[in-house]
Protein backbone atom coordinates (compact mmCIF):
# COMPACT_ATOMS: atom_id res chain seq x y z
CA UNK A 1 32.72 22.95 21.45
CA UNK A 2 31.13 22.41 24.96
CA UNK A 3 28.93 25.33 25.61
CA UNK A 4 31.06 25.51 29.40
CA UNK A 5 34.27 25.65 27.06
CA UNK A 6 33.28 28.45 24.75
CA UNK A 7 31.95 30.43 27.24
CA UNK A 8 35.39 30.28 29.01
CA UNK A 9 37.42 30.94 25.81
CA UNK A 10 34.46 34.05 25.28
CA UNK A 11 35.47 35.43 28.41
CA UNK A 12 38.98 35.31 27.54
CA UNK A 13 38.74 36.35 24.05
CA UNK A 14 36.38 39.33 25.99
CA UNK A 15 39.45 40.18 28.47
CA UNK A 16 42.39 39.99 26.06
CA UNK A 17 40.78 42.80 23.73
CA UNK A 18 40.19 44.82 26.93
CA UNK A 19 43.60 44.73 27.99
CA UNK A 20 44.67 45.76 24.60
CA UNK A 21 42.38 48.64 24.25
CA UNK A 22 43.22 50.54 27.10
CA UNK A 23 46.96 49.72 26.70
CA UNK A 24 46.99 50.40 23.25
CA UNK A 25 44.03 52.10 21.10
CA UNK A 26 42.42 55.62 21.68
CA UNK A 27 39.96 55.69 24.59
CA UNK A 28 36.60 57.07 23.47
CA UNK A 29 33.96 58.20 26.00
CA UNK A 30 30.40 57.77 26.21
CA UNK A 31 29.44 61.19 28.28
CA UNK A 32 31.09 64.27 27.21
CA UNK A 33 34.31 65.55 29.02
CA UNK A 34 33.48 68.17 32.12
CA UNK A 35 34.24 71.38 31.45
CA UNK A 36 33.33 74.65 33.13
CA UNK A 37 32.15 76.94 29.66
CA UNK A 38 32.73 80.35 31.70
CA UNK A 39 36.00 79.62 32.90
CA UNK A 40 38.72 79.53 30.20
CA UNK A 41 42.37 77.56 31.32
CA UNK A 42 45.19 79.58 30.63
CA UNK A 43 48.36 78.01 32.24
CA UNK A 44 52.16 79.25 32.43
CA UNK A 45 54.83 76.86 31.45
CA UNK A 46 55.32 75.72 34.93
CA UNK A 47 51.51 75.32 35.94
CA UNK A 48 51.14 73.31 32.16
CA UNK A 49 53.77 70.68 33.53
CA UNK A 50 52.58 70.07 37.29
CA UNK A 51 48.61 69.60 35.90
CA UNK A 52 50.22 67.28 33.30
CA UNK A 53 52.40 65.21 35.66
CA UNK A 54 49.07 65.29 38.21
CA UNK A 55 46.73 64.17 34.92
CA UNK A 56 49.30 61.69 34.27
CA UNK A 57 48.96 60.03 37.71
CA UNK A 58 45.20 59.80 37.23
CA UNK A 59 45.45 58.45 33.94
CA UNK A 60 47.36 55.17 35.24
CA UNK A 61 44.96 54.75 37.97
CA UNK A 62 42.13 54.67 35.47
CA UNK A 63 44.29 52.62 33.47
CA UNK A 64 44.66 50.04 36.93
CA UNK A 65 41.01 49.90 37.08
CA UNK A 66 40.04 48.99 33.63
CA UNK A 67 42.25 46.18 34.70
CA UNK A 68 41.00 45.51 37.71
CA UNK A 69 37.39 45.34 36.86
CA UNK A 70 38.20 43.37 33.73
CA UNK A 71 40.09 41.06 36.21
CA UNK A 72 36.98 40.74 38.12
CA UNK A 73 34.34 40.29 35.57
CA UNK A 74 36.32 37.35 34.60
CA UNK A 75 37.27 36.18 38.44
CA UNK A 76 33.45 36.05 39.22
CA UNK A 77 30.82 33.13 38.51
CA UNK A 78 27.40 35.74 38.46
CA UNK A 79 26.06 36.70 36.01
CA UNK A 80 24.87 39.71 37.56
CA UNK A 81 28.25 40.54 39.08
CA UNK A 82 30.14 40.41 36.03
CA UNK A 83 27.67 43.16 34.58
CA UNK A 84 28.09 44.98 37.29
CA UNK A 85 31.58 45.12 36.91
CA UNK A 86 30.96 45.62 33.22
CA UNK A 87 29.03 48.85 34.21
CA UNK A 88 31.49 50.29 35.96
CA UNK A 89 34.11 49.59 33.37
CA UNK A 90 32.59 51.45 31.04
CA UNK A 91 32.02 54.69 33.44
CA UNK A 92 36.04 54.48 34.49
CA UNK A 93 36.34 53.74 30.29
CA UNK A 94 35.08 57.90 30.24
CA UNK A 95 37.60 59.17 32.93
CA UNK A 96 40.33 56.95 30.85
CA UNK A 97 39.68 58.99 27.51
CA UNK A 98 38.82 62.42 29.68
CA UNK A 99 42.50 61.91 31.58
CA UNK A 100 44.12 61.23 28.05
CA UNK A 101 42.14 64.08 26.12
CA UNK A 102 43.68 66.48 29.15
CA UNK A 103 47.39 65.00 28.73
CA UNK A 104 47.03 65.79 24.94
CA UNK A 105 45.82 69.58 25.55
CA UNK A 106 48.64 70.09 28.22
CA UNK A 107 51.60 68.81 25.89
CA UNK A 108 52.20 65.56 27.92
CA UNK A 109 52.20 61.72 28.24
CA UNK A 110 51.16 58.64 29.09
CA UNK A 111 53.32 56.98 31.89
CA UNK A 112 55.63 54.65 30.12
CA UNK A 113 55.18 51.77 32.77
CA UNK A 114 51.13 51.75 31.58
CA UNK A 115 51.44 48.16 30.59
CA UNK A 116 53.34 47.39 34.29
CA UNK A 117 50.69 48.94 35.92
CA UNK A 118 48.07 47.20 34.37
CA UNK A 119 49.69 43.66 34.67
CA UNK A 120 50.22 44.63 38.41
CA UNK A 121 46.52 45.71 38.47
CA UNK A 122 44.68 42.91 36.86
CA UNK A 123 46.74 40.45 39.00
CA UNK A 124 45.54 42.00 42.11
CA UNK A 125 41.98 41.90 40.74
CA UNK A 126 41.94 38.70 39.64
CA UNK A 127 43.37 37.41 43.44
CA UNK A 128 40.07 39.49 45.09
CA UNK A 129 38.18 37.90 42.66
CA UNK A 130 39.23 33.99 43.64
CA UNK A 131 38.52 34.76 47.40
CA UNK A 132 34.74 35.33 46.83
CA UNK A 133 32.58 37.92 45.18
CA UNK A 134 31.87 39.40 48.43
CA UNK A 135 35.97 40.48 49.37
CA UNK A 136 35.97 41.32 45.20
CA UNK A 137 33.46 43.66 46.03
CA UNK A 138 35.05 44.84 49.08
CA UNK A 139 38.21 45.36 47.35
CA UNK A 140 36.62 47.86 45.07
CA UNK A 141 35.11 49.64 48.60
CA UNK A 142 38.42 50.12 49.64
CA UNK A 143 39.99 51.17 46.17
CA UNK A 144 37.55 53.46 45.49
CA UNK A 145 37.54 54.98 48.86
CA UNK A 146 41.15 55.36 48.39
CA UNK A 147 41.03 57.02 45.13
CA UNK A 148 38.50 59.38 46.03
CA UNK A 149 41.02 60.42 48.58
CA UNK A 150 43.61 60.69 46.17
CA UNK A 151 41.63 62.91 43.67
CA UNK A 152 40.39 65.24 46.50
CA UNK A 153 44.35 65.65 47.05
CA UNK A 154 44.88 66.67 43.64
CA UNK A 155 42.20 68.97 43.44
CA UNK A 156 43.96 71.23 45.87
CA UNK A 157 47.65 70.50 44.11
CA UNK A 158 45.82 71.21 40.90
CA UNK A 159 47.02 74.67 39.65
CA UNK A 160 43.78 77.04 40.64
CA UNK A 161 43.99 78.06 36.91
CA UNK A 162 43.17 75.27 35.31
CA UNK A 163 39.79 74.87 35.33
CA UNK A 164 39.68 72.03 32.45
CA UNK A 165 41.24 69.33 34.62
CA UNK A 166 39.36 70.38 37.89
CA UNK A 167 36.44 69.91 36.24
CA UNK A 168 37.24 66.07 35.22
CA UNK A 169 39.01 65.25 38.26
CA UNK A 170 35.66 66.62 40.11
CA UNK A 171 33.50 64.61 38.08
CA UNK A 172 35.73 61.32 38.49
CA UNK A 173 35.59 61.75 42.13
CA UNK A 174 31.60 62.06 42.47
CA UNK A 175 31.63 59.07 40.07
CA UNK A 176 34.03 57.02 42.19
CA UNK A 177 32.16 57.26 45.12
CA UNK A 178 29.21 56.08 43.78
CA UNK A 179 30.98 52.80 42.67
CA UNK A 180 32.14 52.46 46.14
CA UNK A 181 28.50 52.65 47.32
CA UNK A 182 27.58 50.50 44.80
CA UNK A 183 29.89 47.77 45.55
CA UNK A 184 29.12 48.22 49.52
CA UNK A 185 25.54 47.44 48.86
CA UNK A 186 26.14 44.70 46.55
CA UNK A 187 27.27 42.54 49.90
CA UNK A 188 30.80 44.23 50.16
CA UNK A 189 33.24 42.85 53.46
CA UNK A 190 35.07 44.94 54.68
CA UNK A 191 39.34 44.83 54.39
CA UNK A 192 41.17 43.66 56.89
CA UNK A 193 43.35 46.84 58.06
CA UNK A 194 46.96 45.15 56.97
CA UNK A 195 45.53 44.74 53.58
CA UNK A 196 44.16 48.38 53.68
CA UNK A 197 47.47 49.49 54.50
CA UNK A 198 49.02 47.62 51.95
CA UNK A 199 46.79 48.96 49.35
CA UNK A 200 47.69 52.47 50.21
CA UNK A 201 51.53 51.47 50.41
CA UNK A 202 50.98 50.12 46.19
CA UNK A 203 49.37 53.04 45.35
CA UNK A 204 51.87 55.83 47.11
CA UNK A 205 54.53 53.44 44.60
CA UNK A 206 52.20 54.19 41.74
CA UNK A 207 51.69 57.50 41.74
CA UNK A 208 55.37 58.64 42.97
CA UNK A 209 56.49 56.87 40.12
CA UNK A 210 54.09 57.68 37.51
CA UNK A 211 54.12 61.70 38.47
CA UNK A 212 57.36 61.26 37.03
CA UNK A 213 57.78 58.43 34.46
């Protein structure tokens, strides 16, 4: 086999067990989950069900962007852009098994469109990523921005008693903003403001429907 053609079917081979991992087998981080030792959770019934449908919303997105930077990493022709992307994969791989680890302690779930989300996810990373490395890198500038957004939203919905999933949503949002940084001075462009928009429209869908299902 051509070395060009096994590369290719590598890369393929690479993505396919990606997308099956975080669809299907138990996320395992490499840094420890953030927790705040002093300040024990204790949550009423009501409380235990909002931080669960709020963890569940953050779980898809980190679902979405194991997708998209898998997408990516395969879109891109550099070498040193598809290990970027592979860093940052693995950082959003610890807020993937941190998110489920919470679900789990609060009694709740996955959202049962994961595997929609993702599709929808990688497709959209895969289209930055055939425009240029320069608008795939600007698409995670405006993604991230927009998540960091979104988790400093849920840190004041967050139930001020539980201290467990401030703590990781916290940490994912001082980790997010690095990526954006990162990506900006990898030779990010900037979106144009329709597409901004209609990233923000996508992912008021998303989470709607995933604080629910």
């Amino acid at each position: 086999m051509p070395d060009q053609a096994r590369t290719t079917t590598d890369q393929l081979l690479a993505t396919a067990d990606a997308s099956l991992r975080t669809l299907f087998a138990t996320p395992r981080a490499s840094r420890p989950c953030p927790t705040l030792a002093h300040e024990p959770t204790e949550l009423s019934g009501a409380d235990k069900a909002e931080s669960g449908a709020l963890m569940r919303v953050n779980h898809v997105g980190e679902v979405c962007a194991q997708a998209l930077y898998t997408a990516q990493a395969l879109a891109t022709r550099s070498p040193s852009l598809r290990t970027h992307f592979a860093q940052a994969s693995a950082e959003e791989t610890d807020h993937l098994a941190w998110t489920r680890q919470r679900l789990d302690e609060l009694g709740s779930r996955p959202s049962l469109l994961n595997p929609l989300w993702y599709a929808g996810a990688f497709g959209l990373g895969l289209l930055a990523g055939r425009l240029g490395d320069r608008v795939s890198l600007g698409f995670v500038v405006e993604t991230e921005k927009q998540v960091e957004a979104h988790l400093q939203g849920h840190m004041q919905r967050l139930p001020q008693a539980d201290h467990a999933s401030r703590a990781i949503v916290a940490q994912m949002k001082d980790d997010e903003a690095r990526h954006a940084r990162d990506a900006q001075n990898a030779g990010a462009v900037r979106m144009p403001a329709p597409v901004r928009a209609l990233m923000r429209g996508a992912a008021k869908v998303m989470t709607t429907v995933a604080h629910r299902i």
